[in-house]
Protein backbone atom coordinates (compact mmCIF):
# COMPACT_ATOMS: atom_id res chain seq x y z
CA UNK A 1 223.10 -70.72 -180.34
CA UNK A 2 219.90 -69.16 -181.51
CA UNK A 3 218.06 -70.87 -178.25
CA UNK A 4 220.89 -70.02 -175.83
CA UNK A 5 220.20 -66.45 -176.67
CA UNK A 6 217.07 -66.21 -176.35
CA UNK A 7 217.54 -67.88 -172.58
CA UNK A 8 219.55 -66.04 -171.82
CA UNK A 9 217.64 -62.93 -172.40
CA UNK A 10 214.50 -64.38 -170.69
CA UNK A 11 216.26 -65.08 -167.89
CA UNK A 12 217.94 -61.85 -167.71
CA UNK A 13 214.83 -59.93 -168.21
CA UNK A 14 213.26 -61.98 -165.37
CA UNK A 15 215.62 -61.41 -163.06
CA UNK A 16 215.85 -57.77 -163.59
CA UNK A 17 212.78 -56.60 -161.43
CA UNK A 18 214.62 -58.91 -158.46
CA UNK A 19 217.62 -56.88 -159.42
CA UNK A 20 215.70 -53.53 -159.03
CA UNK A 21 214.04 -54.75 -155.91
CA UNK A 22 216.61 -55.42 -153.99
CA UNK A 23 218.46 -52.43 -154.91
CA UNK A 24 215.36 -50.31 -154.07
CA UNK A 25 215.25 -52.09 -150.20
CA UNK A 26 218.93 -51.61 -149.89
CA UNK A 27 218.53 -47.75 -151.02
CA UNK A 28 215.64 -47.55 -148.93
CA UNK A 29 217.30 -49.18 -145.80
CA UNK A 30 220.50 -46.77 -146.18
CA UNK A 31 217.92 -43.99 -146.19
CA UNK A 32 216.23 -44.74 -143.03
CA UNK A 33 219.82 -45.35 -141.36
CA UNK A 34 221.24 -42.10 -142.14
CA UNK A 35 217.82 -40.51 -140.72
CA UNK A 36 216.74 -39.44 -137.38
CA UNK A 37 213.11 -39.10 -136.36
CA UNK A 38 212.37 -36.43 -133.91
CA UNK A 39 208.76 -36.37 -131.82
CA UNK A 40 207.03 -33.31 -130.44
CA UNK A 41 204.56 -34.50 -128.10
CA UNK A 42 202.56 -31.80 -126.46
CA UNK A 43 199.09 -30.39 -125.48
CA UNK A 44 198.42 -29.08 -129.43
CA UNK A 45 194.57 -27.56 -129.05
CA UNK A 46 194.31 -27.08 -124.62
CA UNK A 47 195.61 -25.12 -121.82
CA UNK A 48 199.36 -25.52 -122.72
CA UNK A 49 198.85 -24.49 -126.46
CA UNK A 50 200.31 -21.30 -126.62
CA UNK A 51 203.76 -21.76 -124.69
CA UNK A 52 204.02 -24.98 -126.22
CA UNK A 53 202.17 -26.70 -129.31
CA UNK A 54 202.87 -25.53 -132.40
CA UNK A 55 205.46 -23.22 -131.35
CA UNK A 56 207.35 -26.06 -130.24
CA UNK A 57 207.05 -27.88 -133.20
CA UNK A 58 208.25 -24.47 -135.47
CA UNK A 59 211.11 -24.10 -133.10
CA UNK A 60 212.29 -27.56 -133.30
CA UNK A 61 212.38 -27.32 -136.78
CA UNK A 62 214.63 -24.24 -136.83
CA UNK A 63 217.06 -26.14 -134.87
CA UNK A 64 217.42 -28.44 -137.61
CA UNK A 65 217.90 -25.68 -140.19
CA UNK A 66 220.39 -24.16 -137.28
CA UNK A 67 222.46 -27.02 -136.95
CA UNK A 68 223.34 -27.26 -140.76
CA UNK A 69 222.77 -31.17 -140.22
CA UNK A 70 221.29 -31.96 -143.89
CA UNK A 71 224.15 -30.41 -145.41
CA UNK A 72 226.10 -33.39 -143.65
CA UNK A 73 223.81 -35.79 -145.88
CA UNK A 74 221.34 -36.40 -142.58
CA UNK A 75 217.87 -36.48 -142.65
CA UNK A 76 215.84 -35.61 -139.89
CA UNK A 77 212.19 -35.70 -139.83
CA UNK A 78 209.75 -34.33 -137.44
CA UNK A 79 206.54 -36.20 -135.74
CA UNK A 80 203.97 -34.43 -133.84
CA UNK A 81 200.89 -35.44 -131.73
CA UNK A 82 198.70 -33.97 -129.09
CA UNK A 83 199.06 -35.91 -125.80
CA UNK A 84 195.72 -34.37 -124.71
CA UNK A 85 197.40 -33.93 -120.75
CA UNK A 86 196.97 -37.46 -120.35
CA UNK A 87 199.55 -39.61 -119.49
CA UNK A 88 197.86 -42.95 -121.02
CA UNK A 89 197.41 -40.91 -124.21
CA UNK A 90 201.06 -39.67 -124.21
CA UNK A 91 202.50 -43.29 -123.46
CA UNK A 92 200.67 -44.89 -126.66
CA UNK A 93 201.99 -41.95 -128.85
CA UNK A 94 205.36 -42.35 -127.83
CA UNK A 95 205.25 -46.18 -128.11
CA UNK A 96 203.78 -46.17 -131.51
CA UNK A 97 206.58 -43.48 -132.06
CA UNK A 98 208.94 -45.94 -131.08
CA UNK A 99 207.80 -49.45 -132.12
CA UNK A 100 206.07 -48.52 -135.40
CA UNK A 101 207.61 -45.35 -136.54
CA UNK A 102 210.96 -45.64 -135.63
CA UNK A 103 211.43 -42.29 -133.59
CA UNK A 104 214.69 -41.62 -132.34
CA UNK A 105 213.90 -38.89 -129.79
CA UNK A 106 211.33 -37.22 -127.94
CA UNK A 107 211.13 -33.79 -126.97
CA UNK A 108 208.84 -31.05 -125.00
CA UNK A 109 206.30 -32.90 -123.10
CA UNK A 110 204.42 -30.66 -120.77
CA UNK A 111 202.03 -31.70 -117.90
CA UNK A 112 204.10 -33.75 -115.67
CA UNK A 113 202.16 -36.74 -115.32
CA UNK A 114 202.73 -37.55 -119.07
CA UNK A 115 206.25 -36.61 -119.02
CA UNK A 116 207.11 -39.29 -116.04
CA UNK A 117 204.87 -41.91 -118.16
CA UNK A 118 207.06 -40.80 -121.24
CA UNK A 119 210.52 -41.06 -119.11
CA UNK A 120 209.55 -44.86 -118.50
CA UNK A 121 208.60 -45.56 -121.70
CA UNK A 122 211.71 -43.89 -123.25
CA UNK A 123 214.08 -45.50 -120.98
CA UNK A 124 212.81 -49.27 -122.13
CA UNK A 125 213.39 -48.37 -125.32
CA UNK A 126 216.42 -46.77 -124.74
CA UNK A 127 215.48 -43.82 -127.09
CA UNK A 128 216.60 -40.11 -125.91
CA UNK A 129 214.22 -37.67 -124.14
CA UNK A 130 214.70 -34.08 -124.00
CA UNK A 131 211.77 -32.67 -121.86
CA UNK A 132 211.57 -28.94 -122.02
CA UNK A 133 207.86 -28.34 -120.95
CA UNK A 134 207.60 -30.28 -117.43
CA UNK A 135 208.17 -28.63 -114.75
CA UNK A 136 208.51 -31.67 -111.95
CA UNK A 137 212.12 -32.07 -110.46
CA UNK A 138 211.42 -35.38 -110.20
CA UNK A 139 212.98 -36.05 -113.90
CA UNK A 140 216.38 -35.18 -112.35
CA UNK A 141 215.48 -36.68 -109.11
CA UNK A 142 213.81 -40.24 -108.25
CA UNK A 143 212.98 -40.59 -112.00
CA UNK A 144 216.29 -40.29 -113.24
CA UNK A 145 217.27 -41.80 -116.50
CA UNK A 146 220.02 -41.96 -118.37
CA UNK A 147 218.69 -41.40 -121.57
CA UNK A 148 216.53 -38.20 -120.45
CA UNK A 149 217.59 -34.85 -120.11
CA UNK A 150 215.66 -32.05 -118.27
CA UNK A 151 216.21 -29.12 -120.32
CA UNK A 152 213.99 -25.96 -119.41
CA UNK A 153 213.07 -25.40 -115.79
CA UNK A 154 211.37 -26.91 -113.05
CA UNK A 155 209.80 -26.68 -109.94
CA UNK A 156 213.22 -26.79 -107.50
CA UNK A 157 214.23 -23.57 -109.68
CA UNK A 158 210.88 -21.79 -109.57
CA UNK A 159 210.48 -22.74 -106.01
CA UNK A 160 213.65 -21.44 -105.10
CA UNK A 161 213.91 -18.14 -107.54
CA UNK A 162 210.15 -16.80 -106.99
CA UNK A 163 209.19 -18.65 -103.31
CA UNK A 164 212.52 -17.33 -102.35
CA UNK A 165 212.06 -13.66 -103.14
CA UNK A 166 208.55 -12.89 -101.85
CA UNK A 167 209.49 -14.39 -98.32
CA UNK A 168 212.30 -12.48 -98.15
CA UNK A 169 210.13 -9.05 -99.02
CA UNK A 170 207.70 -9.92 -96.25
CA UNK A 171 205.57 -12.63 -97.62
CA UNK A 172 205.48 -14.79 -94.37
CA UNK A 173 202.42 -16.74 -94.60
CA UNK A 174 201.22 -18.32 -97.73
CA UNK A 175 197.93 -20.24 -98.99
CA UNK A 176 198.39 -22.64 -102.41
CA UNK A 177 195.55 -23.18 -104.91
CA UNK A 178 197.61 -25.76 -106.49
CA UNK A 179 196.44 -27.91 -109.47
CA UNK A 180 195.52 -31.52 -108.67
CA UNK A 181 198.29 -33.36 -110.18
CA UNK A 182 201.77 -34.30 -110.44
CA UNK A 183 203.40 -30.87 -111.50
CA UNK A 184 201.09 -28.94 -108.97
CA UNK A 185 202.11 -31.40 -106.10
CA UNK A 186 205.77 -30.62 -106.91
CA UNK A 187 205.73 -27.55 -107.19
CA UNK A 188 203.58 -27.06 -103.60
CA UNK A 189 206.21 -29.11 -102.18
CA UNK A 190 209.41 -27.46 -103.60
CA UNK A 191 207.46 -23.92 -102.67
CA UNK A 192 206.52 -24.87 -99.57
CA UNK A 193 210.42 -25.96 -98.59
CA UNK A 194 211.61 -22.93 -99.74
CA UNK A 195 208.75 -20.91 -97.70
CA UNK A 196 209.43 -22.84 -94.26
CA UNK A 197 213.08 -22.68 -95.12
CA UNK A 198 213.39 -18.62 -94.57
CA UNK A 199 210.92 -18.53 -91.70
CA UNK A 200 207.80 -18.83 -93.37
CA UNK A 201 204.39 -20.54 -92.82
CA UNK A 202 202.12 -22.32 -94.73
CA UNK A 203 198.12 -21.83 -93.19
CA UNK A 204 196.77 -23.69 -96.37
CA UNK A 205 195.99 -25.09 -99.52
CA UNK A 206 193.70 -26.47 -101.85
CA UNK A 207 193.57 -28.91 -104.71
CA UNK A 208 191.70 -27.68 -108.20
CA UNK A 209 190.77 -30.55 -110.48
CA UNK A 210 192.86 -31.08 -113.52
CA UNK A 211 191.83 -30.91 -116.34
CA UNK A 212 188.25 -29.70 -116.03
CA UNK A 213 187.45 -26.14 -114.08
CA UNK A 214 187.53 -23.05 -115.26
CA UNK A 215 185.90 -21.29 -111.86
CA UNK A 216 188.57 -20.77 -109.56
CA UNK A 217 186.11 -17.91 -107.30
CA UNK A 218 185.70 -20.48 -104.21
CA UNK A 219 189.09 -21.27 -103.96
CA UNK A 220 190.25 -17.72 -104.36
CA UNK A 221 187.57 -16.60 -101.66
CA UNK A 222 189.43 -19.21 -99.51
CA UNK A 223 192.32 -18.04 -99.67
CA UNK A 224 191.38 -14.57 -99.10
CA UNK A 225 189.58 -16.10 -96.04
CA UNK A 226 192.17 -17.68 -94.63
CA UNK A 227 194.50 -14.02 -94.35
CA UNK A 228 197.84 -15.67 -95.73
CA UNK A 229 199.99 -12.69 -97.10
CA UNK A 230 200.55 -14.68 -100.12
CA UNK A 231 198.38 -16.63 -102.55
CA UNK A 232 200.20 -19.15 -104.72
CA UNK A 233 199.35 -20.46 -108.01
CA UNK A 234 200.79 -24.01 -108.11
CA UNK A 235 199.00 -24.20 -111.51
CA UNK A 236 199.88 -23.28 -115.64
CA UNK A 237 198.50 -22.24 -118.79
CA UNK A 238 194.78 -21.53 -118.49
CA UNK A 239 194.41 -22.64 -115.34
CA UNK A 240 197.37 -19.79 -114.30
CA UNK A 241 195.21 -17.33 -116.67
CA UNK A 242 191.88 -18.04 -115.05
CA UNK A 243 193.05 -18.09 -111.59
CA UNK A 244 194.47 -14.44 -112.15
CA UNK A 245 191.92 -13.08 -114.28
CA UNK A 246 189.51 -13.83 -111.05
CA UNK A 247 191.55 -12.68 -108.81
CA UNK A 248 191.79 -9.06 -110.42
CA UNK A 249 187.63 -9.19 -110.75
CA UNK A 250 187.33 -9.57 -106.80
CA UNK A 251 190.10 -7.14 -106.13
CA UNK A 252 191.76 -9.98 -104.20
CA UNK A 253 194.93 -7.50 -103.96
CA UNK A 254 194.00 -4.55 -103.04
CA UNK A 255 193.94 -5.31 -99.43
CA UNK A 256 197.84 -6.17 -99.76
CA UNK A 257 197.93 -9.59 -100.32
CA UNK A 258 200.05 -10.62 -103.00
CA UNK A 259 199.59 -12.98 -105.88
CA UNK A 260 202.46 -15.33 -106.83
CA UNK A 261 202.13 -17.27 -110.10
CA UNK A 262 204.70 -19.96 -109.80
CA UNK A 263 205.17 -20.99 -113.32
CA UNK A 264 203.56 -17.68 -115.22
CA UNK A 265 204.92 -17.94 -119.09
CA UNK A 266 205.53 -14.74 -121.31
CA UNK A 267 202.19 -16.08 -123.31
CA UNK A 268 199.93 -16.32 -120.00
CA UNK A 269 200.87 -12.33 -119.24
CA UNK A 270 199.98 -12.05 -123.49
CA UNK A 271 196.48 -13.06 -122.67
CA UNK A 272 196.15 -11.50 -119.84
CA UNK A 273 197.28 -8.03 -120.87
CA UNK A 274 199.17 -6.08 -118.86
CA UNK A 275 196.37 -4.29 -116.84
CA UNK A 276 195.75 -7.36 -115.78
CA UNK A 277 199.18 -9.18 -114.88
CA UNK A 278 201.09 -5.81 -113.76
CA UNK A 279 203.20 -6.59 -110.76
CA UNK A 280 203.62 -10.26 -110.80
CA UNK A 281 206.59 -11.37 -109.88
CA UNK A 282 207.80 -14.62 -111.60
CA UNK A 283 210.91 -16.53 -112.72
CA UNK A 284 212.10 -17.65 -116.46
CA UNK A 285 215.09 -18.93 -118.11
CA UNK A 286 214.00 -17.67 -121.30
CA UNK A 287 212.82 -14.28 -122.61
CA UNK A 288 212.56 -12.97 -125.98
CA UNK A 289 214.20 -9.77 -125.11
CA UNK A 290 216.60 -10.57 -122.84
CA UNK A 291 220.00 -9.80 -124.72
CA UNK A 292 220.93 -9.40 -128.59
CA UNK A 293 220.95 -13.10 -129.02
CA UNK A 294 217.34 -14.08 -127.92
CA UNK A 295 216.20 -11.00 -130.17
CA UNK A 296 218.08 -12.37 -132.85
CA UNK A 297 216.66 -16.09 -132.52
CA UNK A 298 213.27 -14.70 -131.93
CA UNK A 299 213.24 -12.63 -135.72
CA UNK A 300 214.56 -16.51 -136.94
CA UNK A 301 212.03 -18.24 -135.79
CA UNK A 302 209.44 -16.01 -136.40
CA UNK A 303 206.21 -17.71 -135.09
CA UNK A 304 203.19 -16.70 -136.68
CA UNK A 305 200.85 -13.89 -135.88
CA UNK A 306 203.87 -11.80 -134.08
CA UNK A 307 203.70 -14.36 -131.16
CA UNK A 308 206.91 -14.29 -129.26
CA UNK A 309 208.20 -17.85 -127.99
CA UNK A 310 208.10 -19.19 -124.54
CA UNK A 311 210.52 -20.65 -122.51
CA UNK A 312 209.29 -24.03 -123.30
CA UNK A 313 209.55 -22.89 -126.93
CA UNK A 314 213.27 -22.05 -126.56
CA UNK A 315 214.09 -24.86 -124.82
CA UNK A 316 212.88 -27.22 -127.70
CA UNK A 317 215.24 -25.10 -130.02
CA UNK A 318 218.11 -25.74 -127.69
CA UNK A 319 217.73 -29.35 -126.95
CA UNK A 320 217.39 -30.26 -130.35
CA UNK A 321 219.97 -28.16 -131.78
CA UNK A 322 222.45 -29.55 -128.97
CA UNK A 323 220.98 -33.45 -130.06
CA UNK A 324 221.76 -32.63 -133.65
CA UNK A 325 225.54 -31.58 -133.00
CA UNK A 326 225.75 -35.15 -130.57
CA UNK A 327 224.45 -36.77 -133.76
CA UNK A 328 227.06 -35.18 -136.04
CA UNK A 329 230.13 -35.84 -133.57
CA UNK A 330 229.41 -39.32 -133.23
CA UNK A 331 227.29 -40.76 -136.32
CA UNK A 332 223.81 -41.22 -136.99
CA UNK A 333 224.48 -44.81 -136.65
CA UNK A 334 225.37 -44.91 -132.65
CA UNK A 335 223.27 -41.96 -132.17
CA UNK A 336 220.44 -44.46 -133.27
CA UNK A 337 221.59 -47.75 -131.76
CA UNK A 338 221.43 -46.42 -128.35
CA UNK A 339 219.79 -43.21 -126.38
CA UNK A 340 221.79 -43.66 -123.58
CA UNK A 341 224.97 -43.00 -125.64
CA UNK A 342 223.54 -40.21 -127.14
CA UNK A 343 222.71 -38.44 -124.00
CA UNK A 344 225.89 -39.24 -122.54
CA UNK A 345 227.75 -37.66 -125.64
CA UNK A 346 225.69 -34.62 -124.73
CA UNK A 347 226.60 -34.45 -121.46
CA UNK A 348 230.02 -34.49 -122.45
CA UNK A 349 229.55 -31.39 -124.82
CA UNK A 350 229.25 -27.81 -123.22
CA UNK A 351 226.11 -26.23 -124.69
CA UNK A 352 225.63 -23.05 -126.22
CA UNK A 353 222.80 -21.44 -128.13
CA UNK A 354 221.16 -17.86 -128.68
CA UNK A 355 218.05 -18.91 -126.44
CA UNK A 356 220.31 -19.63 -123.13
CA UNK A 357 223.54 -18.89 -123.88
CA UNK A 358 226.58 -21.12 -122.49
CA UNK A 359 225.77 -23.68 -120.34
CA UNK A 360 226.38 -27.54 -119.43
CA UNK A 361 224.16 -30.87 -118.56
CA UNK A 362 224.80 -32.52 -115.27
CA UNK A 363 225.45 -36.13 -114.79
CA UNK A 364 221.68 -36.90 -113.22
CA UNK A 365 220.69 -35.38 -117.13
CA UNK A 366 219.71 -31.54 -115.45
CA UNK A 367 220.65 -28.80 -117.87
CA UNK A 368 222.36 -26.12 -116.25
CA UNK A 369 221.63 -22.05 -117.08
CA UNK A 370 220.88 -19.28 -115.31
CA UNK A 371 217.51 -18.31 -114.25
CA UNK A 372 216.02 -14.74 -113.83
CA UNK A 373 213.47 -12.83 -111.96
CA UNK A 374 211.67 -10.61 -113.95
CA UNK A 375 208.37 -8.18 -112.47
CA UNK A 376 205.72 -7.64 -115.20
CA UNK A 377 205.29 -3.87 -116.38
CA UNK A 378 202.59 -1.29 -115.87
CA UNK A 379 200.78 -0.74 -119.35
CA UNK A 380 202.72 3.01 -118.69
CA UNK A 381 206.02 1.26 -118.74
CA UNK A 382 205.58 -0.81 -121.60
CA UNK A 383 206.83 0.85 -124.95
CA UNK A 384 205.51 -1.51 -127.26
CA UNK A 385 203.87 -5.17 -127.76
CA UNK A 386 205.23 -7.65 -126.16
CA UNK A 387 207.10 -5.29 -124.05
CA UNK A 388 206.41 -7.33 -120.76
CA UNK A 389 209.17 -8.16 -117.78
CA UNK A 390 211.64 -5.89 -115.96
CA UNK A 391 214.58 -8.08 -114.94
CA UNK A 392 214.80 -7.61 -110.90
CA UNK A 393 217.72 -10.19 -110.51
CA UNK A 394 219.44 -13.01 -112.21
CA UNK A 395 220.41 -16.25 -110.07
CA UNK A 396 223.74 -17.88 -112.08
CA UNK A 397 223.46 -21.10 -113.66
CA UNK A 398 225.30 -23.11 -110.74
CA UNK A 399 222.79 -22.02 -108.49
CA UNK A 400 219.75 -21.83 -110.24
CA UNK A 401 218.74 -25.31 -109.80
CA UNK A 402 218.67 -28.25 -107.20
CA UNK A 403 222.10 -29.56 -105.78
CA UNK A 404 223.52 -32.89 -107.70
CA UNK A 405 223.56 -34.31 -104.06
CA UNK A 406 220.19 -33.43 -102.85
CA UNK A 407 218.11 -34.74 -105.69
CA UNK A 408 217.99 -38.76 -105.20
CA UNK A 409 218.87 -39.41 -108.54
CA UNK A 410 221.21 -42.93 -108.89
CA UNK A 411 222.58 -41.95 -111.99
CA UNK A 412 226.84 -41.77 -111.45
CA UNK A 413 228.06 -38.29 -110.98
């Protein structure tokens, strides 16, 4: 009996670290299935820093505190990485995201050459993608996917909203200083429809290298040269910044022509300062003090050193938050087994948020929300910081961007 015992208690006390093993790997694996990994990939230290970068990241992470997910049980953590504007860059990120880390989704994603490398990527995988910082309508159009959704703005809407208005007040012939790569081509094109469209011309354009020049004075002096009414900026970020900065120095328009930055964020006219950036006309879907409720998100989030968030920014907020309430409708578990269906439970939800209000996501994965004009103040009208844009007209959210029909995208309607 004595020797039974003792067996018995050797053999029990060997088995128990198996025991506790296994109970660890099963805890463990639970864990990671009732989790969701979210990436922010994004240009972190270059020319798309401010109106995306850490601001995104911040923003993203309110939307998890906004969506009251963990209190469900849910844990969601949060990845980022610098993509460096480089499309092979972003597409190892995301696919050591993916294969090693176990992301779920990605989100943000400016410079559209890494955002279509991304959409590929994503779409093998069948993960989710919720691009708010690319600006190429090709995400809704030839690259459609069904487990992306284009959440912010792009070039159809910018094309249509800023191109649109400065024909129509005289701005007949036009010269582009467009950036030389995908989101600058786009957004020359979807300009340059909108121009001939209403009766306008285009007598030029030139291609900047990007990344890599900071000395836009020959292809400003080009421009000039060439006597178009209106000089567009098919470029962001720095590039946007620099361009205008130049422009101001040779006094490019005070002969009457007209500068049009096509995709100017509320953090470009920051740097510039408003002696700088008064009169620009430009478009937005997002601005800090449009109405009570993007006040009342902007005080939330609070950025650091009293920065205001973009439109990007917001955007990142909103597609998350509206991922996060797809998660909790259907389960972490399907959210995670398939991208696909988790975009196409979003599509099926109507959105609504403080940054954009009410809104809805179109079959070909195009979020739909009205997009507004807005001309940037004299320093004299400005009655504080951060005091920037007059709203000069709104265009509603079924108009706002491309037709379903006209976009090529083979996605079902």
């Amino acid at each position: 009996m004595e020797n039974f015992d003792r067996r018995t208690i050797l053999a029990a006390l060997a088995a128990a670290p198996a025991i506790g093993t296994v109970m660890t790997t099963r805890s463990a694996r639970a864990q990671a299935a009732n989790t969701i990994k979210i990436g922010v990939l994004n240009d972190q230290s270059g020319l798309y820093r401010d109106l995306s970068g850490p601001g995104s990241t911040q923003c993203v992470r309110q939307a998890i505190v906004d969506s009251g997910i963990t209190a469900r049980g849910i844990t969601v953590e949060v990845l980022q990485a610098d993509h460096q504007n480089r499309p092979d860059v972003g597409s190892t990120v995301a696919r050591q995201w993916i294969d090693r880390d176990g992301v779920d989704i990605i989100v943000d994603v400016p410079s559209s050459g890494v955002a279509l490398a991304v959409n590929t990527l994503v779409r093998e995988r069948d993960k989710v993608y919720l691009n708010s910082g690319a600006a190429t309508s090709d995400l809704t159009g030839s690259a459609c996917a069904p487990t992306t959704i284009h959440w912010t703005y792009d070039t159809w809407m910018l094309a249509q909203s800023t191109g649109g208005a400065m024909v129509r007040a005289g701005g007949s012939s036009w010269f582009f200083i467009t950036a030389d790569y995908a989101f600058g081509h786009a957004l020359e094109r979807d300009t340059g429809a909108f121009v001939r469209s209403q009766g306008g011309s285009i007598i030029g354009s030139v291609r900047t290298p990007f990344p890599g020049t900071t000395d836009f004075s020959s292809f400003l002096q080009q421009a000039r040269r060439s006597g178009a009414k209106v000089i567009a900026l098919a470029n962001a970020g720095g590039d946007t910044s620099n361009s205008i900065k130049q422009a101001a120095e040779f006094r490019i328009t005070r002969g009457g022509t007209k500068l049009a930055g096509l995709l100017v964020f509320v953090t470009d006219v920051h740097a510039l300062g408003l002696a700088t950036a008064q009169g620009l006309v430009l478009s937005e879907t997002f601005y800090w003090d449009l109405n009570e409720r993007t006040r009342t998100f902007t005080q939330r989030v609070n950025l650091p050193d009293g920065m205001k968030p973009s439109m990007v920014q917001a955007g990142c907020y909103s597609s998350v938050l509206h991922y996060l309430k797809a998660v909790a409708d259907m389960g972490v578990p399907a959210a995670k087994a398939s991208g696909a269906a988790a975009v196409a439970r979003m599509k099926a939800m109507p959105t609504d948020d403080d940054c954009f209000g009410a809104g809805s996501i179109r079959s070909d994965g195009r979020k739909l929300h009205p997009c507004y004009l807005f001309e940037v103040k004299t320093p004299e009208e400005s009655k504080g910081a951060w005091d920037y844009y007059k709203l000069l007209g709104t265009t509603p959210a079924d108009q706002a961007f491309r037709p379903l029909a006209e976009g090529g995208c083979s996605l079902p309607a």
